[in-house]
Protein backbone atom coordinates (compact mmCIF):
# COMPACT_ATOMS: atom_id res chain seq x y z
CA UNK A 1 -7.86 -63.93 38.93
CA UNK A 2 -11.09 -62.14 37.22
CA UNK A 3 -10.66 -59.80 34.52
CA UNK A 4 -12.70 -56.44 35.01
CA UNK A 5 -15.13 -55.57 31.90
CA UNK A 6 -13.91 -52.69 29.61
CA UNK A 7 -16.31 -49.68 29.42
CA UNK A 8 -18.20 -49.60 26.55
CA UNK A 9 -17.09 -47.04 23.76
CA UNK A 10 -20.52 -45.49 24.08
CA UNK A 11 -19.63 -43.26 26.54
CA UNK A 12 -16.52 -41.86 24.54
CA UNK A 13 -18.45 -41.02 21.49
CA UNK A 14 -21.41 -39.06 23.66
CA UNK A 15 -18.54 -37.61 25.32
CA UNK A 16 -17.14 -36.62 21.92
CA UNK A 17 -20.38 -35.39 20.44
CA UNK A 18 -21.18 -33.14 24.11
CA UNK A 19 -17.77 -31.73 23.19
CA UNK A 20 -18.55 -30.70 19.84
CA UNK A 21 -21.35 -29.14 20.37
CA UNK A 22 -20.14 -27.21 23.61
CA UNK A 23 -16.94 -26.09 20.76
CA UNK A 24 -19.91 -25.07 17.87
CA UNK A 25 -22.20 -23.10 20.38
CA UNK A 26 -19.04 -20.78 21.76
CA UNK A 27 -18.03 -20.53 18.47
CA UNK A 28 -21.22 -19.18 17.52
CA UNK A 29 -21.34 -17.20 20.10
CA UNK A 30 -18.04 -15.34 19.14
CA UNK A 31 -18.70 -15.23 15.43
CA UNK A 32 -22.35 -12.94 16.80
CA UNK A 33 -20.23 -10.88 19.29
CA UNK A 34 -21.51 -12.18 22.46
CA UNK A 35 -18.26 -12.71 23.88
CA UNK A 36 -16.71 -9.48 22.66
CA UNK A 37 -17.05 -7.49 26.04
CA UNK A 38 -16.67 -10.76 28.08
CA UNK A 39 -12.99 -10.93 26.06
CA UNK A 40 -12.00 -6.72 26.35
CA UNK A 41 -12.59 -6.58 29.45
CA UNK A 42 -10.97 -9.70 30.45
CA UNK A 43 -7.54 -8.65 28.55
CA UNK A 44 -8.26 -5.08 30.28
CA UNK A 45 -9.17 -3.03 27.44
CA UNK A 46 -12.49 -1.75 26.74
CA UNK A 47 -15.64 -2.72 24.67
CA UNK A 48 -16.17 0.22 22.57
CA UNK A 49 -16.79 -0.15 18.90
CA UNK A 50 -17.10 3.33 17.61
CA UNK A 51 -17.27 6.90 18.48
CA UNK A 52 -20.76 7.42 17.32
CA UNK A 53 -22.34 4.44 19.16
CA UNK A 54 -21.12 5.52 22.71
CA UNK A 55 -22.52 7.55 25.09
CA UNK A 56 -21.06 9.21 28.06
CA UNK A 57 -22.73 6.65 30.48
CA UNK A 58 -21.07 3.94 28.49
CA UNK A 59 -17.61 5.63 29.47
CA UNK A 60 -18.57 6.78 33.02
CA UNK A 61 -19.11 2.97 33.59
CA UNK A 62 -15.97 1.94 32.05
CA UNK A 63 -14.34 3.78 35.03
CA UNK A 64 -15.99 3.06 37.58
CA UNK A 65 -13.88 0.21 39.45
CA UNK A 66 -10.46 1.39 37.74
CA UNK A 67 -7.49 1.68 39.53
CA UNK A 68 -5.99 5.39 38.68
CA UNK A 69 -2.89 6.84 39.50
CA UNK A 70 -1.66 10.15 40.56
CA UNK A 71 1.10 11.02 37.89
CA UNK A 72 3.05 13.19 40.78
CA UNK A 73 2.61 11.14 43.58
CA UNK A 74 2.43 7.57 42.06
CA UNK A 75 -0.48 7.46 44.63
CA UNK A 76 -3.65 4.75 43.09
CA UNK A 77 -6.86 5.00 43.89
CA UNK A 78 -10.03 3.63 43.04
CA UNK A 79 -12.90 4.97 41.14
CA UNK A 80 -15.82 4.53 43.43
CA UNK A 81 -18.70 6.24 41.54
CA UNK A 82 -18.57 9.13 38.75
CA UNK A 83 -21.97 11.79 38.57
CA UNK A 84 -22.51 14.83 36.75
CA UNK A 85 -21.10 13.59 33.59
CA UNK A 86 -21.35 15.35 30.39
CA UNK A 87 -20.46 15.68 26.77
CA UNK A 88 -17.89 18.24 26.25
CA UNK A 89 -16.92 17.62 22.65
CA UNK A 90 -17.93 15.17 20.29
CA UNK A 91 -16.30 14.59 16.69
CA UNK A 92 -15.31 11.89 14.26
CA UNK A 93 -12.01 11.20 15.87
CA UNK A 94 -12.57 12.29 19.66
CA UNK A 95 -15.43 11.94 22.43
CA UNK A 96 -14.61 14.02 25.73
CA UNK A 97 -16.62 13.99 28.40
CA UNK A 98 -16.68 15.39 32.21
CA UNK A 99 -17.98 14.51 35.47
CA UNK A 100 -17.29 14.16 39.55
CA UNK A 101 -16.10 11.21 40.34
CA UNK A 102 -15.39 9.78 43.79
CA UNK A 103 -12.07 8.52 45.00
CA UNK A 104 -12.00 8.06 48.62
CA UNK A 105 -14.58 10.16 50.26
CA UNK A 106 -13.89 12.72 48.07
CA UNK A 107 -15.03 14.15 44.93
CA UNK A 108 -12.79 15.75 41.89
CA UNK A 109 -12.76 16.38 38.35
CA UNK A 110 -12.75 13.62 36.09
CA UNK A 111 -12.07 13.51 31.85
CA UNK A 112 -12.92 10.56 30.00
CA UNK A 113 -11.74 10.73 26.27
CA UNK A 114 -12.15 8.06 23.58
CA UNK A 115 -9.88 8.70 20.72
CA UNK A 116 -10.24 7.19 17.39
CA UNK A 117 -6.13 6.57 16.06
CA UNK A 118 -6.32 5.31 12.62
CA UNK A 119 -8.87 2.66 13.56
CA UNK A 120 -7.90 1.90 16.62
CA UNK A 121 -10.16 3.28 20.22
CA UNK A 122 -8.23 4.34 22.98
CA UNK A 123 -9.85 5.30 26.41
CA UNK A 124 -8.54 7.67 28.31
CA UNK A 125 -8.83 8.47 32.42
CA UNK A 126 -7.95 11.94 33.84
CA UNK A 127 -8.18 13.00 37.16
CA UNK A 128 -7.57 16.57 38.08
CA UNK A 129 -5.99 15.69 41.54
């Protein structure tokens, strides 16, 4: 009976050493805030930081691709494309803005509000149905 040869440790310890530096680069990469929209938007929030630093393109891409529902009807749609969007009031706790957006061949009313509540941003979609 022949006894097989044991693998070398050599390949654990470059194994171990790949590993650590994969861990110390993502870490990195988190402590700079490179993975801070990657993370929102995976756990379905958003990736706004403050009022002042967002626009109202920054929010009319945040909707495109949601999932809305009619409050009435319970009916969901999809947010296919928003246009015409605009600032409608801008403040230290509140930015509201207002465009078209289109939900299944057809356009209506949408208002996109991010609301500062004591520290924390909020995003807010409203469809006039």
């Amino acid at each position: 009976m022949r006894k097989e040869p044991k693998p070398s440790g050599g390949n654990t310890l470059l194994n171990m050493i790949f590993l650590a530096v994969v861990v110390w680069l993502v870490y990195g990469a988190y402590q700079q805030g490179y993975l801070d929209r990657l993370l929102n938007e995976f756990q379905g929030g958003h990736t706004f930081t403050s009022i002042e630093g967002t626009t109202c393109d920054e929010l009319k891409e945040s909707a495109i691709g949601r999932k809305l529902t009619n409050s009435y009807t319970d009916e969901v749609t999809e947010v296919m494309a928003v246009r015409n969007i605009r600032e409608i009031k801008r403040n230290k706790e509140e930015l509201v803005c207002r465009g078209e957006v289109l939900t299944d061949g057809i356009y209506e009313d949408i208002t996109i509000s991010l609301t500062d509540w004591d520290g924390d941003l909020f995003v807010q979609w409203e469809v006039s149905w």
